[in-house]
Protein backbone atom coordinates (compact mmCIF):
# COMPACT_ATOMS: atom_id res chain seq x y z
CA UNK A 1 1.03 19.36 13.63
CA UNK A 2 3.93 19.71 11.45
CA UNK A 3 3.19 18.82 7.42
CA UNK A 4 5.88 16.74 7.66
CA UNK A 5 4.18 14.34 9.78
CA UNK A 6 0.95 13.93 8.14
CA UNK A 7 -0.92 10.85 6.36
CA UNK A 8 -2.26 13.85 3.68
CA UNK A 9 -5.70 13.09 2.43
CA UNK A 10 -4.63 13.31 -1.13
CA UNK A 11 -2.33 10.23 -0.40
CA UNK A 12 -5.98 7.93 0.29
CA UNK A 13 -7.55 6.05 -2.53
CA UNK A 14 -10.92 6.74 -1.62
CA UNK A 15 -13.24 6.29 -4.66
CA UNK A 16 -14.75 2.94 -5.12
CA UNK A 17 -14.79 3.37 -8.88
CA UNK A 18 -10.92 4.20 -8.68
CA UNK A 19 -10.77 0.92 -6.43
CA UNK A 20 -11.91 -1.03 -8.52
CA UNK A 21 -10.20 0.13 -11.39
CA UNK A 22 -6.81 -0.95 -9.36
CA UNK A 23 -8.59 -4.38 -8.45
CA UNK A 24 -9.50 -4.91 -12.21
CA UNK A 25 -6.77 -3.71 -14.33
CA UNK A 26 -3.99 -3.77 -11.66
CA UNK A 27 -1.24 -5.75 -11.05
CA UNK A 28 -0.69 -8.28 -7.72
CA UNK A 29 2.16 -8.31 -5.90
CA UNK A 30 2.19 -10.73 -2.72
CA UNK A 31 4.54 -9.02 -0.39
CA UNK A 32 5.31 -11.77 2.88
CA UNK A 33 2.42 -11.04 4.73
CA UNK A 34 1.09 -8.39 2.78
CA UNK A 35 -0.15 -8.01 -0.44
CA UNK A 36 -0.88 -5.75 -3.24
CA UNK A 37 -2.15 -4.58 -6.20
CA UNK A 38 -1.09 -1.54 -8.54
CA UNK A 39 -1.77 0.58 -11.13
CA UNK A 40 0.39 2.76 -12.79
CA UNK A 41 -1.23 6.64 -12.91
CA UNK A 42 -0.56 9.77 -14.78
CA UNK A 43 -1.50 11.71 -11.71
CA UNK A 44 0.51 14.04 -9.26
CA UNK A 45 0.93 11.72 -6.16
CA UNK A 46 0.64 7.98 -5.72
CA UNK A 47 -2.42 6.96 -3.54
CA UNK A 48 -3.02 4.26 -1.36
CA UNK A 49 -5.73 1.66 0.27
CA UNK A 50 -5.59 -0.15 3.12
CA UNK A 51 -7.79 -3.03 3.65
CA UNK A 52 -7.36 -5.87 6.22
CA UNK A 53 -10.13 -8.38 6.49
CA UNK A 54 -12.04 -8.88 9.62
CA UNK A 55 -10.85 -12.72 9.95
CA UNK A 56 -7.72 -11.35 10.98
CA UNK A 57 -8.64 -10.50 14.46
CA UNK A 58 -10.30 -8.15 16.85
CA UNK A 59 -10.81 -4.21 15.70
CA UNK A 60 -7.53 -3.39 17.63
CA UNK A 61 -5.55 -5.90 16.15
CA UNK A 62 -6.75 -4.90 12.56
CA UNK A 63 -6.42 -1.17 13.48
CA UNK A 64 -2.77 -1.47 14.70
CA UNK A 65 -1.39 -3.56 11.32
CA UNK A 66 -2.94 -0.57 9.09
CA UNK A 67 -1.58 1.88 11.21
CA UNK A 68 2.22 -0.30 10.87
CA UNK A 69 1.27 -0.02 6.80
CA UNK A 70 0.44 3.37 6.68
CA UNK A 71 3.37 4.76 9.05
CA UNK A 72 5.67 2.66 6.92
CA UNK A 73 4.22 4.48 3.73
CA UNK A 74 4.07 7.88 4.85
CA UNK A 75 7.71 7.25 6.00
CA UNK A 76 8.76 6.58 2.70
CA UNK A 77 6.90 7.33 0.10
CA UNK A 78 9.61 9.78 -1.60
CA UNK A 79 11.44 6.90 -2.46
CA UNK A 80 8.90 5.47 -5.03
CA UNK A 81 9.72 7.78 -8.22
CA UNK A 82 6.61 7.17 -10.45
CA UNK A 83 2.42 7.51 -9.61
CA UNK A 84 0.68 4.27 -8.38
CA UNK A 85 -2.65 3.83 -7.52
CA UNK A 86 -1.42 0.98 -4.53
CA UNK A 87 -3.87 -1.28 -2.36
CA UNK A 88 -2.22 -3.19 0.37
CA UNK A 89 -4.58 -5.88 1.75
CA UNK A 90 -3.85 -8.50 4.10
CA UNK A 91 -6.00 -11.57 3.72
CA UNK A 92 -4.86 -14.43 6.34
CA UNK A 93 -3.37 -13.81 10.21
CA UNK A 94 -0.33 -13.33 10.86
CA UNK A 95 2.00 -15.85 12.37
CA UNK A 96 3.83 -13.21 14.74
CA UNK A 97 2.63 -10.38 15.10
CA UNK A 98 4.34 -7.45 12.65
CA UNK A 99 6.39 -5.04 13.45
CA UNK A 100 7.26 -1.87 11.76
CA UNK A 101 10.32 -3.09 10.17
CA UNK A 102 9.32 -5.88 8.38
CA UNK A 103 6.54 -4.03 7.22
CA UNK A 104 9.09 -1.25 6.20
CA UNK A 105 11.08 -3.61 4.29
CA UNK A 106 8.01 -5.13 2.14
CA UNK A 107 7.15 -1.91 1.18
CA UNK A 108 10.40 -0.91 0.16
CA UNK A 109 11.24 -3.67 -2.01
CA UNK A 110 7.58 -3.01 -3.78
CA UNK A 111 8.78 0.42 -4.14
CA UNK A 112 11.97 -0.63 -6.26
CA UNK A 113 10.05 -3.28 -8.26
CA UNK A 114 7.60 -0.39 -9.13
CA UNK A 115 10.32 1.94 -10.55
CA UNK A 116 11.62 -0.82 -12.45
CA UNK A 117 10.93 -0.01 -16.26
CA UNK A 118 9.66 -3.75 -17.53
CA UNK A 119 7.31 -3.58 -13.97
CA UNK A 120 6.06 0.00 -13.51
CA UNK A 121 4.13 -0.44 -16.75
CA UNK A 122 0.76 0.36 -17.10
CA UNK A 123 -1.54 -2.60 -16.99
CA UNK A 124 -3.91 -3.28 -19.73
């Protein structure tokens, strides 16, 4: 498989402490459907959760919106300029189901308010 395709593992936030950190200290950003919270990081990469509670719907139905999320990150994750710790969670169903797109577009315009000066500050 070529690199270029890849969902790297250094792009997961895995650590529960480091979760929580972004949970405690980060900031929310609601996102449509999604949402999100971040923390601005002094590391190499930004990493990402994905977390989509079980009142959404059956396994497959959960399993296919954080595969939509994580395509649509690891599709454009070059254009975010500065290191986030980022957890996207989505809390209530859907009305329609999502598409790639729209998902694409949320994530985008999180991206820009991120690189913003005034928003891409770290959180206290």
């Amino acid at each position: 498989m070529s690199g270029s395709f890849r969902y790297p593992r250094e792009l997961r936030l895995r650590s529960r402490k480091d979760t929580d950190t972004v949970f405690r200290r980060g900031r929310y950003h609601r996102l449509g459907m999604l949402h999100a919270k971040t923390l601005r990081t002094e590391g190499e990469t930004s990493r990402f959760l994905i977390s989509v509670k079980k009142k959404i719907g059956s396994a497959p139905e959960r399993n296919r919106i954080r595969r939509l999320v994580r395509e649509a990150v690891r599709l454009n994750r070059e254009r975010l300029h500065t290191t986030h710790d980022i957890c996207f969670f989505l809390t209530t169903r859907p009305t329609h189901p999502p598409r790639l797109e729209s998902v694409t577009g949320e994530i985008l315009k999180l991206f820009e308010r991120l690189d913003r000066p005034s928003e891409g500050r770290k959180a206290r």
